[in-house]
Protein backbone atom coordinates (compact mmCIF):
# COMPACT_ATOMS: atom_id res chain seq x y z
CA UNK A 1 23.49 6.37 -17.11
CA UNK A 2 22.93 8.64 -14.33
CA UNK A 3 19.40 9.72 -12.70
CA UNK A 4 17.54 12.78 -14.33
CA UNK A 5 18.63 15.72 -12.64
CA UNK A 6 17.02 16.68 -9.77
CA UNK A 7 15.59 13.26 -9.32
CA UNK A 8 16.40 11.03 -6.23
CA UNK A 9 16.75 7.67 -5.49
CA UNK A 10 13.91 5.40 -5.10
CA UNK A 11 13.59 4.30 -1.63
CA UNK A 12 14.76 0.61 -2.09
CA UNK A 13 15.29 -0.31 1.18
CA UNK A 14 11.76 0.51 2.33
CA UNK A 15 10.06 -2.58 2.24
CA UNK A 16 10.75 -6.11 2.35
CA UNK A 17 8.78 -6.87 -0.96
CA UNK A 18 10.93 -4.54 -3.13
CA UNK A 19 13.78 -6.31 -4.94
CA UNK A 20 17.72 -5.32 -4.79
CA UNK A 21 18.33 -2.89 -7.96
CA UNK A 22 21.90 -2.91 -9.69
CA UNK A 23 24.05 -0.51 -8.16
CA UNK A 24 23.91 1.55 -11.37
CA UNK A 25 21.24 2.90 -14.36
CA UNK A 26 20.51 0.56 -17.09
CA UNK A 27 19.28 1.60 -20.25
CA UNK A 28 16.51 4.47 -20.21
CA UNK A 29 13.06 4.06 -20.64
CA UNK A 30 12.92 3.05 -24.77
CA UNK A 31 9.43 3.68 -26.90
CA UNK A 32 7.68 0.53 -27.77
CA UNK A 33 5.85 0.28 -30.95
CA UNK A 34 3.60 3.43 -31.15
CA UNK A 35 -0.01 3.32 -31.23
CA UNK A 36 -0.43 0.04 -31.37
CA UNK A 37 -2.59 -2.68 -29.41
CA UNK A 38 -4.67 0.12 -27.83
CA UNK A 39 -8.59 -1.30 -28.61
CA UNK A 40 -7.51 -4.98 -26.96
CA UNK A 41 -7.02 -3.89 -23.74
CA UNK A 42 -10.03 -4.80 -21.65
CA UNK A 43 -10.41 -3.83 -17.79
CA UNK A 44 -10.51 -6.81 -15.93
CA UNK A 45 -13.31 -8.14 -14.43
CA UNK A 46 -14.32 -7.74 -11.08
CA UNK A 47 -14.42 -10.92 -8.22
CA UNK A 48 -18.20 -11.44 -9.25
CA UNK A 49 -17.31 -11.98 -13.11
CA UNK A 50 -14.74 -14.28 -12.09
CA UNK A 51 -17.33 -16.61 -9.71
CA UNK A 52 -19.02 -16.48 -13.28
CA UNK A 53 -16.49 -18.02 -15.30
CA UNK A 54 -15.62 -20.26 -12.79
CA UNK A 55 -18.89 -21.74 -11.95
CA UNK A 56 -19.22 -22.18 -16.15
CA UNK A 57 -16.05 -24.32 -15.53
CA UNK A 58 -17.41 -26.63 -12.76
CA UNK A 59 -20.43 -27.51 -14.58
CA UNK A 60 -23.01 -25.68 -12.54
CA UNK A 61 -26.89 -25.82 -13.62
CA UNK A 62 -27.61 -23.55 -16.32
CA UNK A 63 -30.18 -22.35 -14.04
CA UNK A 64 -27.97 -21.69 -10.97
CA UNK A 65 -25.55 -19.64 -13.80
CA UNK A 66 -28.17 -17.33 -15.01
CA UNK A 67 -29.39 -16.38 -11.34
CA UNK A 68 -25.83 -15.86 -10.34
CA UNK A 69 -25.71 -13.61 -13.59
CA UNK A 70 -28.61 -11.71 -12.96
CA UNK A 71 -27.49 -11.10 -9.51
CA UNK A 72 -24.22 -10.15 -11.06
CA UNK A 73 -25.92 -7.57 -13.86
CA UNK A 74 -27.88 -5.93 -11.10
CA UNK A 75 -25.49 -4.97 -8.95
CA UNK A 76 -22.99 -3.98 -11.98
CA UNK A 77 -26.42 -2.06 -12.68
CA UNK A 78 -26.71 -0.50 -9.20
CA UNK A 79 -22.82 0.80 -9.16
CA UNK A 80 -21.79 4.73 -9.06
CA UNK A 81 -20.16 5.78 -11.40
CA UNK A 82 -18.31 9.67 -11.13
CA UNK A 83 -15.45 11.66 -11.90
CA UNK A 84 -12.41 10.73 -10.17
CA UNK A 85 -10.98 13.39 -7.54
CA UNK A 86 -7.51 14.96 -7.31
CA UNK A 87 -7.29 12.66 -4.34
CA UNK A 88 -8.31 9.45 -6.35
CA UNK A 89 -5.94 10.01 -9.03
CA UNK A 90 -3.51 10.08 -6.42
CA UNK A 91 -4.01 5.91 -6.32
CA UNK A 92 -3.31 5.38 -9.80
CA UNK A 93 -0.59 5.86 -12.61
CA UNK A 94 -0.77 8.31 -15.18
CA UNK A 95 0.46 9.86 -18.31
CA UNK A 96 2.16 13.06 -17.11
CA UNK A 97 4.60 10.54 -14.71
CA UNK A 98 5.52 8.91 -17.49
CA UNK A 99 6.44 12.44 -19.12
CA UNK A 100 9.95 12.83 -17.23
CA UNK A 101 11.38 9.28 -19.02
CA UNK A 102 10.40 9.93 -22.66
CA UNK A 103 12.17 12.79 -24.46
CA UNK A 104 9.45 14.56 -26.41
CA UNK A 105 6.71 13.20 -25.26
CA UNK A 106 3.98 15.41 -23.09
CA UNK A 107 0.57 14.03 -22.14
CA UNK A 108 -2.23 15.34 -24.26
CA UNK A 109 -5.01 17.59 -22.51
CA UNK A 110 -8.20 15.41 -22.79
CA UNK A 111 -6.82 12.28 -23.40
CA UNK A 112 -7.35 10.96 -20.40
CA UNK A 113 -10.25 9.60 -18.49
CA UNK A 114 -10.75 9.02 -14.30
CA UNK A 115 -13.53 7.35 -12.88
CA UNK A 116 -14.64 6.47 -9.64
CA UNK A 117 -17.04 3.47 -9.70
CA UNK A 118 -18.25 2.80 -5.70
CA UNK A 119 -20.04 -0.75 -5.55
CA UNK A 120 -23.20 -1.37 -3.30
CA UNK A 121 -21.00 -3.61 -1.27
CA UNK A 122 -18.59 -0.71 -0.33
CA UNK A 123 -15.91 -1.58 -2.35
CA UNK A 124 -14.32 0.64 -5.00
CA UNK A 125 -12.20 1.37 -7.69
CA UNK A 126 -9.97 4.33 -9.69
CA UNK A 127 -10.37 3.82 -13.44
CA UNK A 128 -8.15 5.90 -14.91
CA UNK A 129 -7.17 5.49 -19.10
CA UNK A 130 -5.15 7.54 -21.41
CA UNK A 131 -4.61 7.40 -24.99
CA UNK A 132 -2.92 9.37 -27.95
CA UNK A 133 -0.60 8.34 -31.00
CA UNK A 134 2.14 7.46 -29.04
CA UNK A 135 1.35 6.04 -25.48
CA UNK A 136 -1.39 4.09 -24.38
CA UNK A 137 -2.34 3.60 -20.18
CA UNK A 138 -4.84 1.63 -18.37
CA UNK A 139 -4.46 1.97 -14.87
CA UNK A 140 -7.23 0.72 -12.65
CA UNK A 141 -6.79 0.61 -8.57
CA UNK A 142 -9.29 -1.42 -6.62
CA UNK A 143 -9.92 -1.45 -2.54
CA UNK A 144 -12.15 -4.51 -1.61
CA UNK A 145 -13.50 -5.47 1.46
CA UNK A 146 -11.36 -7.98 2.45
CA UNK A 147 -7.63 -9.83 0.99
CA UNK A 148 -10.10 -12.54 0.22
CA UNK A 149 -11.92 -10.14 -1.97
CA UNK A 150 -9.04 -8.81 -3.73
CA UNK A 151 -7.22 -12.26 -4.25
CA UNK A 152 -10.53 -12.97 -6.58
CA UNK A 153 -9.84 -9.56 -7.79
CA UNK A 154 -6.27 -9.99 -8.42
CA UNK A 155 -6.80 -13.53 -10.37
CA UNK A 156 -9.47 -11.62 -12.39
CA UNK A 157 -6.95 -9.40 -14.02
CA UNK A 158 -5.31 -12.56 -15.78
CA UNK A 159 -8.70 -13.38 -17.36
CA UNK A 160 -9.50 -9.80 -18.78
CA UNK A 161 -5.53 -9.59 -20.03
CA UNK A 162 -6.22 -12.71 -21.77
CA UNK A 163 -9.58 -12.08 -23.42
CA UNK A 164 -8.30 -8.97 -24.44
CA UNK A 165 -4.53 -10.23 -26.19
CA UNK A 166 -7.09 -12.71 -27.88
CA UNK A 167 -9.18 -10.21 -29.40
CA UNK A 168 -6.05 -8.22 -30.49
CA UNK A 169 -5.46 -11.25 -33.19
CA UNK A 170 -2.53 -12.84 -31.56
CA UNK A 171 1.28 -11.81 -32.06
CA UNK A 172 1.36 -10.75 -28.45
CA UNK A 173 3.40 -12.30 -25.95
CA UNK A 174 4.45 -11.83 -22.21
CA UNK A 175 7.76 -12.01 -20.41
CA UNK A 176 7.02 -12.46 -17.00
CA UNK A 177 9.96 -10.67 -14.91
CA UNK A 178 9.62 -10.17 -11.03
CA UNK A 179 13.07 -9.78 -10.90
CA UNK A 180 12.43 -6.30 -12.09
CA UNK A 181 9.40 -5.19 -9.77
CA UNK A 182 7.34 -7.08 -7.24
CA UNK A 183 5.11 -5.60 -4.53
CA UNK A 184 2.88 -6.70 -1.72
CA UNK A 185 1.42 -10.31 -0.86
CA UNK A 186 0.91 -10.92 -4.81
CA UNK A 187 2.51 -9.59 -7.61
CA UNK A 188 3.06 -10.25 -11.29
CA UNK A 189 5.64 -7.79 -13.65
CA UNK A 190 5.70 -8.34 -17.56
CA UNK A 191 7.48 -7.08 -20.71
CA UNK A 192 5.08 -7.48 -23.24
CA UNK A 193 6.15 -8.00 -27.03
CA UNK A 194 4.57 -8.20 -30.29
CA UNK A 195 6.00 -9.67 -32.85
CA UNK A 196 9.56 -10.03 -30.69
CA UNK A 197 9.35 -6.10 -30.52
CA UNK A 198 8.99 -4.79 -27.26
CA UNK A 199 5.87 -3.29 -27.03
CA UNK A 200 5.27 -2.29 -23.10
CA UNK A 201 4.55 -3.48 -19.80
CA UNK A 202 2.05 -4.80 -17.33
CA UNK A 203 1.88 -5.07 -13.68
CA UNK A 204 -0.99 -6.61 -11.24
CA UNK A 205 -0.43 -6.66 -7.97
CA UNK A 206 -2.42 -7.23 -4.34
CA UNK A 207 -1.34 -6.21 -0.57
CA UNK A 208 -4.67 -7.46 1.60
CA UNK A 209 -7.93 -5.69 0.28
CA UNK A 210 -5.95 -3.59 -2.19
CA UNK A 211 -5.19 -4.38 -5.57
CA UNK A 212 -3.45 -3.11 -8.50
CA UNK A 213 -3.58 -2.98 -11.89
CA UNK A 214 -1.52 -1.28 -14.66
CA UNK A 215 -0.72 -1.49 -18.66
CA UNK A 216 0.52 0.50 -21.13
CA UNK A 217 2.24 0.18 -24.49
CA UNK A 218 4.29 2.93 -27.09
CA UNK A 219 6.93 2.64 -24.00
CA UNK A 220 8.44 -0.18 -22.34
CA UNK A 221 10.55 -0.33 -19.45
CA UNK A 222 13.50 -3.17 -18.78
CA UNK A 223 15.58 -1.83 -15.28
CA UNK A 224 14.49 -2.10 -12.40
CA UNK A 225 15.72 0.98 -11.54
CA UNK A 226 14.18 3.24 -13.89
CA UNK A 227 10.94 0.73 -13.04
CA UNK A 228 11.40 1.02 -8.92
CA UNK A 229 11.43 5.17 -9.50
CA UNK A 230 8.63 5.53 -11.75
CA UNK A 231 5.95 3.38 -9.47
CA UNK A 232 7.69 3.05 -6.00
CA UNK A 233 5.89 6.36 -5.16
CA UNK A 234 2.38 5.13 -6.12
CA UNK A 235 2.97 2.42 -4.23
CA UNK A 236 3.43 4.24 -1.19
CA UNK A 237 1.07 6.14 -1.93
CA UNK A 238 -1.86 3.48 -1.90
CA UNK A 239 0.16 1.88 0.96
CA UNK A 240 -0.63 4.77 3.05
CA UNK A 241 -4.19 5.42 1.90
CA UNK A 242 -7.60 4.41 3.79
């Protein structure tokens, strides 16, 4: 299968973290099962959930949890939340990029919600979620202080995925495959099924203080090709940004 018209190559060569495609188009972009597994899709938490959980694990003091919490809850409290910019929705996927890969299928006018959340720390994130009968879209982008911030950050993600496919009653399974997209210092790439149907995919990801998040179901993609052209250029993007 050829490239839409008008479309051009993804730049493969670009970067050492990007994987070889084949040489031609696989199969196109193919819908996953629609509208389903939307409401057990959880963000995942940020670094200071995580030190939660895993001080629970090592057994600290009750009382040294709930003044970590606290601490936590305030400055969760304390955060800014606003509407994201033309600028921040630069940094994250959404539904109208998906539109050139699915035949029919046109993102809904207020579906869709962007946030900017800036932490009293300095850090911050692009929430950005989209919804309708067909496609669902979490994509969340997340610039920390530090790599050492973001590689809490980044094994955060596997937490809230979890809690979330647990609270969706089971049936839900991942196929991890990095031979279709990896980028950065840390990256995982999934199909996910339900039931042994594909359902969609799901991508985390980390290069130093900037990590990456993405999910979405109704559509599932399985080249690397078609995968390398749809997110390549959001990649660059947040490669490029402050």
């Amino acid at each position: 299968m050829q490239p839409p018209p008008g479309r051009q190559p993804a730049p493969w060569q670009q970067g050492p973290q990007y994987g070889a495609p084949p040489p031609q188009y696989g199969a196109p972009p193919q819908y996953g099962a629609p509208g389903y597994g939307m409401q057990q899709y959880y963000p995942p938490p940020r670094k200071r959930k995580v030190w939660l959980i895993v001080l629970l694990v090592i057994g600290i003091p009750i009382v040294l949890v709930l003044g970590v919490v606290g601490l936590a809850v305030g400055m969760n409290a304390m955060a800014e939340e606003k509407p994201a910019s033309a600028a921040d929705k630069q940094l994250v996927l959404k539904a109208e990029d998906i539109e050139p890969y699915l035949d029919g299928f046109h993102a809904t006018p207020g579906k869709e919600k962007a946030t900017r959340i800036e932490q009293i720390d300095d850090s911050w994130e692009i929430d950005y979620e989209y919804e309708d009968d067909t496609v669902y879209l979490m994509s969340i982008y997340v610039h920390e202080n530090s790599a050492e911030d973001a590689k809490y950050t980044y094994s955060g993600q596997e937490i809230g995925t979890s809690v979330g496919y647990a609270q969706g009653g089971g049936g839900i399974k991942e196929i991890e495959r990095n031979d279709l997209f990896k980028w950065g210092d840390q990256s995982k790439f999934f199909l996910i099924q339900k039931n042994g149907q594909n359902l969609g995919n799901r991508l985390v990801a980390r290069k130093g203080g900037k990590v990456v998040y993405i999910i979405f179901s109704g559509v599932y993609f399985d080249d690397p090709q078609w995968i390398h052209e749809l997110l390549d250029p959001l990649m660059q993007r947040i490669e490029t940004s402050g």
